[in-house]
N, C-alpha and C. Protein backbone atom coordinates (compact mmCIF):
# COMPACT_ATOMS: atom_id res chain seq x y z
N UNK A 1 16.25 4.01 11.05
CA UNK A 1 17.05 2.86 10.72
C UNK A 1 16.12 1.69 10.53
N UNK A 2 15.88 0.59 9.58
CA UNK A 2 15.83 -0.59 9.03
C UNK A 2 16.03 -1.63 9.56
N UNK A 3 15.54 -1.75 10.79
CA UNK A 3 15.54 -3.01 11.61
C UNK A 3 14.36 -4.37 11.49
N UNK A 4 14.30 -5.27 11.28
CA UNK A 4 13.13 -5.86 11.49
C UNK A 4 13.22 -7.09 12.38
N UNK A 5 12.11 -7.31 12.75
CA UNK A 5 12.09 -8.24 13.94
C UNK A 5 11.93 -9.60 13.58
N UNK A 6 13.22 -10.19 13.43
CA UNK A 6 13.43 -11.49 12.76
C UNK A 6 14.46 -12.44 13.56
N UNK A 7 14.33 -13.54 13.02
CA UNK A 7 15.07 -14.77 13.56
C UNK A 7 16.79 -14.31 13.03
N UNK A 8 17.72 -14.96 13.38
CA UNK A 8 18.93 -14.67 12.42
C UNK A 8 18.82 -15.25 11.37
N UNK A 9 18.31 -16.33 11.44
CA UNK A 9 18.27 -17.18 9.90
C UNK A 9 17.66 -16.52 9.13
N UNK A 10 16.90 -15.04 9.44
CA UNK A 10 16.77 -14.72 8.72
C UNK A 10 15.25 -15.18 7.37
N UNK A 11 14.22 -16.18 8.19
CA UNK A 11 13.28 -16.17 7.86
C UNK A 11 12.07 -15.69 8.17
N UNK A 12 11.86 -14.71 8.62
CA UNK A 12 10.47 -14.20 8.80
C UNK A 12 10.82 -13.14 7.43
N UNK A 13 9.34 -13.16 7.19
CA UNK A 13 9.45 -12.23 6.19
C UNK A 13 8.59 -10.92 6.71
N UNK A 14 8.11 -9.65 6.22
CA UNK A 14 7.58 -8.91 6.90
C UNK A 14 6.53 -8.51 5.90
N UNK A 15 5.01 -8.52 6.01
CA UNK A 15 4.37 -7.81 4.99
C UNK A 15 4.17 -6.45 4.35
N UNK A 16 4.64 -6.45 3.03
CA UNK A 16 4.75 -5.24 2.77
C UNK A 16 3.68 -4.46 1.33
N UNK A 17 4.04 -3.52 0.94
CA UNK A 17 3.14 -3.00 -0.21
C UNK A 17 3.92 -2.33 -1.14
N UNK A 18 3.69 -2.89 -2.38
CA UNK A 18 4.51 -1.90 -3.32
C UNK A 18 3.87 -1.32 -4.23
N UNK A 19 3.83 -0.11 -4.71
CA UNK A 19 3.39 0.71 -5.06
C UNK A 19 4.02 0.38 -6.72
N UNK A 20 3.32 -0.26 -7.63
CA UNK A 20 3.85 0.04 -8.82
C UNK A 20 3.40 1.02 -9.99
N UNK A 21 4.24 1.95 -10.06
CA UNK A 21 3.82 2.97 -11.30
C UNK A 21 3.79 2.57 -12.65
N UNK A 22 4.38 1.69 -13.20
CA UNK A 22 4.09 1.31 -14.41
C UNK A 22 3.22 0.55 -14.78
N UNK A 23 2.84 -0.07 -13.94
CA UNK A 23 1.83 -1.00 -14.63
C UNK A 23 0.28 0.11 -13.28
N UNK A 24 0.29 0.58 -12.36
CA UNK A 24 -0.31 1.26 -11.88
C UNK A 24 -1.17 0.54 -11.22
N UNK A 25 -0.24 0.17 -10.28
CA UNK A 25 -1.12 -1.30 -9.51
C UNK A 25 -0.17 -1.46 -8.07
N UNK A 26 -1.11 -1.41 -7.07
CA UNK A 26 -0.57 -1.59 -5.38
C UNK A 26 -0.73 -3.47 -5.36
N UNK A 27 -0.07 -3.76 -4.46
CA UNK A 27 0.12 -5.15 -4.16
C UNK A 27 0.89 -5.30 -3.05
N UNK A 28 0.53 -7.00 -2.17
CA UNK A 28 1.36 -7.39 -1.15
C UNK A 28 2.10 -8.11 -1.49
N UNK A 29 3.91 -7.64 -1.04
CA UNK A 29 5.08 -8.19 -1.22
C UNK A 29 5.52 -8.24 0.20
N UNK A 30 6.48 -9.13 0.43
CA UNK A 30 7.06 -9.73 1.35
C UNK A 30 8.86 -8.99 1.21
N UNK A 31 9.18 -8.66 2.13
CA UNK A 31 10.21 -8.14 2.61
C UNK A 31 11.06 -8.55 3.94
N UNK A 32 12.26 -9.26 3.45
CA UNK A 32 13.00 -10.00 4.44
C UNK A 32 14.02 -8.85 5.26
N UNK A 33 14.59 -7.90 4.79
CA UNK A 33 15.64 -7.24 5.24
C UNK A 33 15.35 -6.29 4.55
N UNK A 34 16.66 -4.83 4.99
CA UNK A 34 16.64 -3.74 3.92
C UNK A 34 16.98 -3.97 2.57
N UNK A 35 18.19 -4.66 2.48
CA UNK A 35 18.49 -5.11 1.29
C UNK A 35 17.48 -5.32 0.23
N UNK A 36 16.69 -5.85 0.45
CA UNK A 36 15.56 -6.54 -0.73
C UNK A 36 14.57 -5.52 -1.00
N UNK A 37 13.91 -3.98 -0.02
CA UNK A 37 13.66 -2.78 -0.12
C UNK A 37 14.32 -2.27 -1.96
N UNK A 38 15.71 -2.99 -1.93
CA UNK A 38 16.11 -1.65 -3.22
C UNK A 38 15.89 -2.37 -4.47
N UNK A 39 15.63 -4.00 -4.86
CA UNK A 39 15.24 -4.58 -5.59
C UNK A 39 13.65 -3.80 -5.71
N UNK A 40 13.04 -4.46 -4.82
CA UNK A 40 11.23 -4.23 -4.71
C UNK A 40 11.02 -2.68 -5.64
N UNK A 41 11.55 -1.58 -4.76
CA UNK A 41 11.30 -0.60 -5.57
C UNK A 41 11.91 -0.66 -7.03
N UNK A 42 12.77 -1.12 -7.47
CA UNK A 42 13.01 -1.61 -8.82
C UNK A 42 13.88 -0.22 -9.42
N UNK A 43 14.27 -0.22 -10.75
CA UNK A 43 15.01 0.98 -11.67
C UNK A 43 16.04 1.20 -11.31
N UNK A 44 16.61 0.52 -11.14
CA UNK A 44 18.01 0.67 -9.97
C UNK A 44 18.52 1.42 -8.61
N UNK A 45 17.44 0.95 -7.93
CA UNK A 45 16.93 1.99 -6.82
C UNK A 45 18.60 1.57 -6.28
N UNK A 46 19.03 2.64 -6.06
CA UNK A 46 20.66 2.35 -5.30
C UNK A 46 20.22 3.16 -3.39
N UNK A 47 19.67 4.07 -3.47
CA UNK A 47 19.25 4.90 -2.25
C UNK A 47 17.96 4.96 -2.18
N UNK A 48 17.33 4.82 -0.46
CA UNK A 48 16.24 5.38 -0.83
C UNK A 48 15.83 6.09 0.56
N UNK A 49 15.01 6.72 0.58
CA UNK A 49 14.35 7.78 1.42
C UNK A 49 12.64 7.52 2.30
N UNK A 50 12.91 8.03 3.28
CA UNK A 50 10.89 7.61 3.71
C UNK A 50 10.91 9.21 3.56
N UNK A 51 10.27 9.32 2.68
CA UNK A 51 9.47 10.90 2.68
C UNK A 51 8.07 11.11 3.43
N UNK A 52 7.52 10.14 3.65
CA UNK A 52 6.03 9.87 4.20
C UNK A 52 6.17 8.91 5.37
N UNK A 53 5.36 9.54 6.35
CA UNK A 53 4.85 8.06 7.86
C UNK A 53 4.03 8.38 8.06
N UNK A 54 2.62 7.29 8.69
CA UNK A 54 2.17 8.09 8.30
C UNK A 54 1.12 8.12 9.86
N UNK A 55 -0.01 7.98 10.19
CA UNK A 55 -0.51 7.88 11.41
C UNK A 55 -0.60 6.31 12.25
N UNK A 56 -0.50 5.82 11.60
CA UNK A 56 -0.15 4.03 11.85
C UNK A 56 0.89 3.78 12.05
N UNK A 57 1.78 4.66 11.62
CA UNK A 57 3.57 4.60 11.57
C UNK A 57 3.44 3.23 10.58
N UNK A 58 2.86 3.38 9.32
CA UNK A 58 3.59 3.08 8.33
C UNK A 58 4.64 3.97 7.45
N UNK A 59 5.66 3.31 6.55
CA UNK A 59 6.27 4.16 6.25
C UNK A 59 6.59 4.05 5.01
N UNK A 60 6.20 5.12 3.85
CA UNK A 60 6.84 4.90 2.94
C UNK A 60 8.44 5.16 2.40
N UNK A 61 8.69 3.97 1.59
CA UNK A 61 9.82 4.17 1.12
C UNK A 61 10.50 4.30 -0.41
N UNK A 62 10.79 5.41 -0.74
CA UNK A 62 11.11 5.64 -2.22
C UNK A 62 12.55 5.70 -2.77
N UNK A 63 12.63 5.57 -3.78
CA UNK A 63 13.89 5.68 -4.69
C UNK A 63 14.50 7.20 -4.30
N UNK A 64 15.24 7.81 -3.78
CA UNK A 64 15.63 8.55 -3.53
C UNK A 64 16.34 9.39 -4.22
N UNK A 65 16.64 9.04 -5.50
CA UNK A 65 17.38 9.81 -6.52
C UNK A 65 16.77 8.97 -8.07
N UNK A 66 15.25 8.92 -7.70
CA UNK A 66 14.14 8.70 -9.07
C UNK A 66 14.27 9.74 -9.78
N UNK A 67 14.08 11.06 -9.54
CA UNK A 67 14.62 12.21 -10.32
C UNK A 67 15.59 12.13 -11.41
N UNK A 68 16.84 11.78 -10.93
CA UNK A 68 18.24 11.45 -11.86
C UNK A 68 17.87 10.36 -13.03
N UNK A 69 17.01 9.08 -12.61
CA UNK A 69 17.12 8.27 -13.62
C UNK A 69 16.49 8.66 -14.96
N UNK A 70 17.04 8.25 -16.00
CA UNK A 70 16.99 8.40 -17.24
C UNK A 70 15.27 7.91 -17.62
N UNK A 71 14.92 6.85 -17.32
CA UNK A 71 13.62 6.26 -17.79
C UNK A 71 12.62 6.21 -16.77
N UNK A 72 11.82 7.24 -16.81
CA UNK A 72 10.86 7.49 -15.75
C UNK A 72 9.92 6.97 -15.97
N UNK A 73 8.77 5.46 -15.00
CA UNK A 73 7.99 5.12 -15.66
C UNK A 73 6.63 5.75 -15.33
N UNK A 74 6.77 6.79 -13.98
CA UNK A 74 4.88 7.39 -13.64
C UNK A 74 5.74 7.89 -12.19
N UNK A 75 4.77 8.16 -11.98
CA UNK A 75 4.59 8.96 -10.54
C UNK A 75 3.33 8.20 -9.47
N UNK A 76 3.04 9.04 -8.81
CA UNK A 76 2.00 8.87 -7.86
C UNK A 76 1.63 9.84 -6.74
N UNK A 77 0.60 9.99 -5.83
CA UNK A 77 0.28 11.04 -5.03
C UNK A 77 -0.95 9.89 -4.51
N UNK A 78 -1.00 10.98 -3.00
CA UNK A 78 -2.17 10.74 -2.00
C UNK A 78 -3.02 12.41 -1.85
N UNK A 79 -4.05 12.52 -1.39
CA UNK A 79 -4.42 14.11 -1.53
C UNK A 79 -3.89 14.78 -0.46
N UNK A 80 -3.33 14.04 0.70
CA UNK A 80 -2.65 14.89 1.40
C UNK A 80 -1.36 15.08 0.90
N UNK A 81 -0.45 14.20 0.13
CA UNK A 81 1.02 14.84 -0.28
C UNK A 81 1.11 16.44 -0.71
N UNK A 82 2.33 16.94 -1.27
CA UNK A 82 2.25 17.99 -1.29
C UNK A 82 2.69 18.12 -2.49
N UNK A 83 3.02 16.88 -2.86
CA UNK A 83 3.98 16.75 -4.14
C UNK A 83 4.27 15.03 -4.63
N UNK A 84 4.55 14.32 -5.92
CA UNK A 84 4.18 13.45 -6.48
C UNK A 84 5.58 12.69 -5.92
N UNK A 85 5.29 11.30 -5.79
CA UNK A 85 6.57 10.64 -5.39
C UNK A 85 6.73 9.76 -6.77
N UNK A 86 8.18 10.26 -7.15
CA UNK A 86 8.25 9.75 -8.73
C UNK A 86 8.92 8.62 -8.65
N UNK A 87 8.42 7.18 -9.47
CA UNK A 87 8.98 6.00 -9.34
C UNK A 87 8.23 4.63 -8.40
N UNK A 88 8.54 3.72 -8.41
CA UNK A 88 7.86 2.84 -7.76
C UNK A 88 8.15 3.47 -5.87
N UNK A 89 7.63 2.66 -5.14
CA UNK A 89 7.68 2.33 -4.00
C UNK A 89 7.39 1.18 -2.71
N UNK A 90 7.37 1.34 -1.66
CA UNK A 90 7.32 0.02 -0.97
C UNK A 90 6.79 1.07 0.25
N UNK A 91 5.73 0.45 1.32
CA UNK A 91 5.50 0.27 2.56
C UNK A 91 5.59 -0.59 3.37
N UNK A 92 6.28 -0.29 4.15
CA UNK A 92 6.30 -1.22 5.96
C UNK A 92 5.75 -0.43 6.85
N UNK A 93 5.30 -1.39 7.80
CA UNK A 93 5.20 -0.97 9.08
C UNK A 93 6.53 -0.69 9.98
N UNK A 94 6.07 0.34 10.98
CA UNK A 94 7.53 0.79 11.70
C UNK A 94 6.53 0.75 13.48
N UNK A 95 7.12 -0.23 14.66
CA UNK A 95 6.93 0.14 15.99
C UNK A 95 7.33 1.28 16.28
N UNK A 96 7.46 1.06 17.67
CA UNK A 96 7.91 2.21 18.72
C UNK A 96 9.03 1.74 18.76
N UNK A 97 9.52 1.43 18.75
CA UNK A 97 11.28 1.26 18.79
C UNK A 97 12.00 1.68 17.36
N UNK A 98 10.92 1.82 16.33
CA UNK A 98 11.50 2.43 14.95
C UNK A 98 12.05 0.94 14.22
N UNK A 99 11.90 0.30 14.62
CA UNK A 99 12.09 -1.14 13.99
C UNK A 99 10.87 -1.38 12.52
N UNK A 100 11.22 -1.98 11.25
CA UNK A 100 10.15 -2.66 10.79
C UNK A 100 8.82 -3.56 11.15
N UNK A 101 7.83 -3.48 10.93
CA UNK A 101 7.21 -4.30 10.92
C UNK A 101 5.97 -4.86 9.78
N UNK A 102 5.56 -5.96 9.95
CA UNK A 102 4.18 -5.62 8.82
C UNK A 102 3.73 -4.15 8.76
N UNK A 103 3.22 -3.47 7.48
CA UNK A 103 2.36 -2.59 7.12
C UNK A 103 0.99 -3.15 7.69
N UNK A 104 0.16 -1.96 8.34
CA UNK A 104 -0.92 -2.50 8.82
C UNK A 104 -2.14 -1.81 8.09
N UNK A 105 -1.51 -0.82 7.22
CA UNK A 105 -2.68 -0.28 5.99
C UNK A 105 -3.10 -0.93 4.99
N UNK A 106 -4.15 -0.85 4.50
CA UNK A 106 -4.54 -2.65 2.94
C UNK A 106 -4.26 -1.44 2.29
N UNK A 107 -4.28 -2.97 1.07
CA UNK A 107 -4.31 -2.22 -0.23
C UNK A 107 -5.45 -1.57 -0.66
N UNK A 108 -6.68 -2.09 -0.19
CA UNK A 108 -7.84 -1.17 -0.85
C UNK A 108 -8.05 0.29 -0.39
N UNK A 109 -7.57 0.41 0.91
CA UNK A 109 -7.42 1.59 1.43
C UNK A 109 -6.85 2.52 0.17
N UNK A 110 -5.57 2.26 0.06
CA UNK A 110 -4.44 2.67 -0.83
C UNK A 110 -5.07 3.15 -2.59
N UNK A 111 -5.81 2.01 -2.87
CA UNK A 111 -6.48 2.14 -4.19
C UNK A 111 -7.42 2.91 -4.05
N UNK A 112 -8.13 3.81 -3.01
CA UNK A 112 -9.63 4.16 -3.53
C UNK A 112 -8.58 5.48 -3.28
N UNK A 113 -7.12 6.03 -2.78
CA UNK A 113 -6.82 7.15 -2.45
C UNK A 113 -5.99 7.62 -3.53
N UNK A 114 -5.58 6.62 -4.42
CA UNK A 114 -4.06 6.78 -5.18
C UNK A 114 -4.19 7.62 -6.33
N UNK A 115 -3.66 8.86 -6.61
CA UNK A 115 -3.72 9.42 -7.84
C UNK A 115 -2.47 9.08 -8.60
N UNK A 116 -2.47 8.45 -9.55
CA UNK A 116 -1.54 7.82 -10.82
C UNK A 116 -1.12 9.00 -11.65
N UNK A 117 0.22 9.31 -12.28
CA UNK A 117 0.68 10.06 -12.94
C UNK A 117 1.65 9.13 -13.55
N UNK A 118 0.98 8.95 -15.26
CA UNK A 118 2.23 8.43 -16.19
C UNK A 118 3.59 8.71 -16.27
N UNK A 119 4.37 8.53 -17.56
CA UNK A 119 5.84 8.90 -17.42
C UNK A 119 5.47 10.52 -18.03
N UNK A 120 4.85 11.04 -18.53
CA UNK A 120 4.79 12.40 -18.69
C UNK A 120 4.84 13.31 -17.82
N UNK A 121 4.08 12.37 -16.66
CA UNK A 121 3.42 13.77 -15.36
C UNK A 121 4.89 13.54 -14.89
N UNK A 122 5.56 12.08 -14.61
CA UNK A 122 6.77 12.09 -13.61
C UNK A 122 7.90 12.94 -14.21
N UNK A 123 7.80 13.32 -15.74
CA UNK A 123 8.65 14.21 -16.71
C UNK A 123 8.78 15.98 -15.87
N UNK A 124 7.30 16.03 -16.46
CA UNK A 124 6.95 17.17 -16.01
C UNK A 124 7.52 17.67 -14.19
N UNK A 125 7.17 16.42 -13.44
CA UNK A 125 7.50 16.95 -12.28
C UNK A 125 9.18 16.91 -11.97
N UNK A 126 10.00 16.51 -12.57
CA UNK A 126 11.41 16.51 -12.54
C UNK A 126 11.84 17.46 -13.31
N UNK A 127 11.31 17.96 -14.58
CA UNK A 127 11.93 19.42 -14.67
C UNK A 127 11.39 20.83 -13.91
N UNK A 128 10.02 20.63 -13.10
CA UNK A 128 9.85 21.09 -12.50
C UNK A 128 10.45 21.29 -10.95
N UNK A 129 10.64 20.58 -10.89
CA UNK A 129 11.59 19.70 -9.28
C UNK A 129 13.07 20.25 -9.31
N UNK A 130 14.00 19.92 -10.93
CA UNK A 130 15.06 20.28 -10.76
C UNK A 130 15.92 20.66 -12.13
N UNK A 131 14.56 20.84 -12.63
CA UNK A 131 15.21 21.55 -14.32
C UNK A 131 15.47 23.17 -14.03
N UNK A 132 15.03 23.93 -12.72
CA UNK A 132 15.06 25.32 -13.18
C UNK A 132 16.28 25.47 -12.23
N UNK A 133 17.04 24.38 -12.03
CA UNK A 133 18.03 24.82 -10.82
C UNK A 133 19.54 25.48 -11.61
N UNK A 134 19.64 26.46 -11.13
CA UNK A 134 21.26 26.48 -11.96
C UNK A 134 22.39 25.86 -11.61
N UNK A 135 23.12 25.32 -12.48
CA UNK A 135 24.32 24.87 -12.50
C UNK A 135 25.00 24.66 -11.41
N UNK A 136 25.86 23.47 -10.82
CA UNK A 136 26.49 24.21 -9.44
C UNK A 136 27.81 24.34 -9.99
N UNK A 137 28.77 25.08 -10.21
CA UNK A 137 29.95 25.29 -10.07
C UNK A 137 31.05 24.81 -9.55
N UNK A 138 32.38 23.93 -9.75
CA UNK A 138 32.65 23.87 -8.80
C UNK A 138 34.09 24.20 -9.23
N UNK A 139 34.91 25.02 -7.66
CA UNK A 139 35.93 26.09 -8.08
C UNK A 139 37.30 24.72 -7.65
């Protein structure tokens, strides 16, 4: 759960990282609440998912149904993933209570690890992902 450790008013902001695939560039963004999570990742992120935490208990967070969208702009990978996370993304930090907090990983870290995949590779990996699935039926 999406907690962060803030005033009610609601001004602290929390430092964060977003992962952009189209232009293929990490950066620090600021993140007030969950809410602003589904802007940041961008494409009409409506859901999204932490598929990754990681030993810092940062956590990534992705578009969760990037697959479905129509205009895929790239992908991305770390060499430990197992598989490409398609679409932009965002990191926070997460305590021991599972609350948000600043990300405490840099960006240069991030850049000397990041393998980039255009909108072709993110193509490729969505009919691979869920082009060979059959049909579901429903009675």
């Amino acid at each position: 759960m999406l907690k962060s450790k803030q005033s009610k008013q609601n001004t602290n902001k929390m430092k964060a990282i977003k992962i952009d695939v189209a232009n293929q560039k990490i950066s620090q963004v600021t993140i007030g609440d969950y809410k602003e999570i589904y802007s940041a990742i961008g494409n009409g992120c409506s859901l999204f998912c932490c598929p990754v935490q990681w030993e810092n208990n940062d956590v990534l967070y992705a578009d969760d149904e990037a697959l479905l969208q129509e205009n895929l702009e790239g992908c991305f990978s770390f060499p430990d993933f197992n598989y490409p996370i398609v679409g932009n993304a965002i990191i926070l930090g997460s305590d021991d209570e599972g609350e948000s907090v600043d990300a405490k990983t840099k960006v240069s870290e991030l850049m000397e690890k990041i393998i980039w995949g255009n909108k072709e590779a993110a193509e490729l990996w969505r009919n691979k992902a869920i082009g060979n699935r059959p049909e579901i039926q429903i009675f």
